[in-house]
C-alpha atoms as a PDB file:
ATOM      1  CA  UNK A   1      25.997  84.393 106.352  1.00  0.00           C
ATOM      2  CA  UNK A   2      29.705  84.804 107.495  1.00  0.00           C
ATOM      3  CA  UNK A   3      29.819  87.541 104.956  1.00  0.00           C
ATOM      4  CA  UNK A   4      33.817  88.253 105.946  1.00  0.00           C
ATOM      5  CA  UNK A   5      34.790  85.204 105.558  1.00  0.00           C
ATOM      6  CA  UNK A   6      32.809  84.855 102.341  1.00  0.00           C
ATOM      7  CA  UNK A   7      34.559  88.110 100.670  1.00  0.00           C
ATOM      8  CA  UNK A   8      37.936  86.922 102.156  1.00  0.00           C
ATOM      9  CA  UNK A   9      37.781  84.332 100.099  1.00  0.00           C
ATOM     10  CA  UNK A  10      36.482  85.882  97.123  1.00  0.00           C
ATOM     11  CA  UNK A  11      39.548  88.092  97.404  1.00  0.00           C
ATOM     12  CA  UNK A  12      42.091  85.467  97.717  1.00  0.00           C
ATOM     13  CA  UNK A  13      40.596  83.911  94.521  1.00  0.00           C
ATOM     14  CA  UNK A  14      39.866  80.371  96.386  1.00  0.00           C
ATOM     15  CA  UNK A  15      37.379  78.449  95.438  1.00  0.00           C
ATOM     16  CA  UNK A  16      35.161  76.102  98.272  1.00  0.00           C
ATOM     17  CA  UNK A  17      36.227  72.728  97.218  1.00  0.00           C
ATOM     18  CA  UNK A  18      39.914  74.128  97.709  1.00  0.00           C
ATOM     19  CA  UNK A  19      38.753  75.513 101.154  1.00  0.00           C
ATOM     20  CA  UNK A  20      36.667  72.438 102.151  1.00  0.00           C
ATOM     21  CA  UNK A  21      39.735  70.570 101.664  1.00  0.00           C
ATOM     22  CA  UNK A  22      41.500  73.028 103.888  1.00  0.00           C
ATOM     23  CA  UNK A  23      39.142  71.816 107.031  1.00  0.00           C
ATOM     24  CA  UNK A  24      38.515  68.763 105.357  1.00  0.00           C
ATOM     25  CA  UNK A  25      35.051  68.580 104.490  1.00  0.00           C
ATOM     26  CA  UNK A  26      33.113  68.389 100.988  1.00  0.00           C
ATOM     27  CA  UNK A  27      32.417  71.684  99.221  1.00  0.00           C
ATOM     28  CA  UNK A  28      28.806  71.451  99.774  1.00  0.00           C
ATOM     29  CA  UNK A  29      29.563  70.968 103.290  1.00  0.00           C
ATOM     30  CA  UNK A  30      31.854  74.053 103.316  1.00  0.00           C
ATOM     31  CA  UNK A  31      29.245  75.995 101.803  1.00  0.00           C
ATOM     32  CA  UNK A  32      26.941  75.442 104.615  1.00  0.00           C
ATOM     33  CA  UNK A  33      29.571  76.466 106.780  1.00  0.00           C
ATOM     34  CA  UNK A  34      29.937  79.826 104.439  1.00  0.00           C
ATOM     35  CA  UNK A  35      25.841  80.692 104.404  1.00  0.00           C
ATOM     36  CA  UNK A  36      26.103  79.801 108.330  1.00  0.00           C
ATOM     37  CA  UNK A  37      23.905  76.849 108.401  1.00  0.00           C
ATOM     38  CA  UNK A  38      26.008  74.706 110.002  1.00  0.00           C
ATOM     39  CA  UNK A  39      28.491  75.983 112.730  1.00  0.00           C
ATOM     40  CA  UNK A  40      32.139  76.407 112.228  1.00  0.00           C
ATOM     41  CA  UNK A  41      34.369  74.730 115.099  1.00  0.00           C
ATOM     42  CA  UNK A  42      37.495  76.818 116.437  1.00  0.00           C
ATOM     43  CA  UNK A  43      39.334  74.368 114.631  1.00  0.00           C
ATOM     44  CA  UNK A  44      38.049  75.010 111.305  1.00  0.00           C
ATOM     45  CA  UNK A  45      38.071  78.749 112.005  1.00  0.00           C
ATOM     46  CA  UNK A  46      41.689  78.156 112.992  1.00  0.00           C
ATOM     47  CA  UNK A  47      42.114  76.476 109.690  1.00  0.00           C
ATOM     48  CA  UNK A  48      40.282  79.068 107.782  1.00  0.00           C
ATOM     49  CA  UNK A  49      42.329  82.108 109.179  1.00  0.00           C
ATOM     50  CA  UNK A  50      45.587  80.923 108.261  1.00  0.00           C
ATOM     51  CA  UNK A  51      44.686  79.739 104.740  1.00  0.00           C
ATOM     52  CA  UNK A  52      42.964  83.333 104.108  1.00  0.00           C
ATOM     53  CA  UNK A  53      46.159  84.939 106.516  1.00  0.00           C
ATOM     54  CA  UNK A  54      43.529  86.738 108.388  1.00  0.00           C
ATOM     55  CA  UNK A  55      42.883  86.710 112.229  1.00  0.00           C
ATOM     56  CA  UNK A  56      39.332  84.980 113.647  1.00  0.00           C
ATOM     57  CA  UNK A  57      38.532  88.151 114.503  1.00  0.00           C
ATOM     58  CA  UNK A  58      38.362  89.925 111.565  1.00  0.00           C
ATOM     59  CA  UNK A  59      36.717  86.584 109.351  1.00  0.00           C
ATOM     60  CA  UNK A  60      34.143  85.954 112.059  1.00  0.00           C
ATOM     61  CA  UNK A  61      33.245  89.351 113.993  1.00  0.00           C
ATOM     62  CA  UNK A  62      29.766  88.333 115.168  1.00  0.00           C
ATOM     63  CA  UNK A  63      31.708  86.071 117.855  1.00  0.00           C
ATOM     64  CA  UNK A  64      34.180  88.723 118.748  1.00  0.00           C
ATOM     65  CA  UNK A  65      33.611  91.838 120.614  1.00  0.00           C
ATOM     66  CA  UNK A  66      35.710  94.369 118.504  1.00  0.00           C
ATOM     67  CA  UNK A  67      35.198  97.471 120.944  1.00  0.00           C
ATOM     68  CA  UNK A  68      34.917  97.671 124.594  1.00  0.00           C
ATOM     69  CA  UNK A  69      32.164  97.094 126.081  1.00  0.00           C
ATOM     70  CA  UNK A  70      30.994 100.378 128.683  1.00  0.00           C
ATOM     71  CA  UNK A  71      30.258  99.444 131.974  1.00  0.00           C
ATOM     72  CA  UNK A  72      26.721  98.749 133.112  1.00  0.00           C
ATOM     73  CA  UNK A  73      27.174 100.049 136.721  1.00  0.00           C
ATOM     74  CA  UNK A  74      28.385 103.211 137.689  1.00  0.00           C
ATOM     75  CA  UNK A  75      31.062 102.177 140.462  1.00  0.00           C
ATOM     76  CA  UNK A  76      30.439 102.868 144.413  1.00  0.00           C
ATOM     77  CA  UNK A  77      32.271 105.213 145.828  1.00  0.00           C
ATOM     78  CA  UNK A  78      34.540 103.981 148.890  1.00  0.00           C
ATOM     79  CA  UNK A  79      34.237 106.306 151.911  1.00  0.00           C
ATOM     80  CA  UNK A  80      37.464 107.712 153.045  1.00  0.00           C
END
């Protein structure tokens, strides 16, 4: 489940025939998109994130790394 974007919506009181109109698909079809079984293209995120005024980032962070990632080799030191 895209559980942010879920309780972003919640919060801005929208319903999902309101937000499947938004990306233009049915309600049902926006609720699959919701419950994450069917994927959500970067347009319809793009869509999304401006109707709910929050960033990709925040309404989809599975997709997004939100720290840095450490290094999985140790760097070589250069002789002088």
């Amino acid at each position: 489940m895209h559980l942010k974007l879920y309780e972003a919506r919640k919060k801005a009181k929208i319903t999902q025939e309101k937000m499947g109109k938004i990306i233009g698909v049915s309600p049902q079809q926006y609720g699959k998109r919701e419950r994450a079984e069917m994927s959500i293209s970067l347009e319809e995120a793009s869509k999304l994130s401006k109707a709910l005024q929050q960033p990709i980032s925040a309404l989809f962070p599975e997709y997004f790394f939100i720290r840095s990632v450490p290094k999985m080799h140790k760097e070589e030191k250069q002789p002088v």
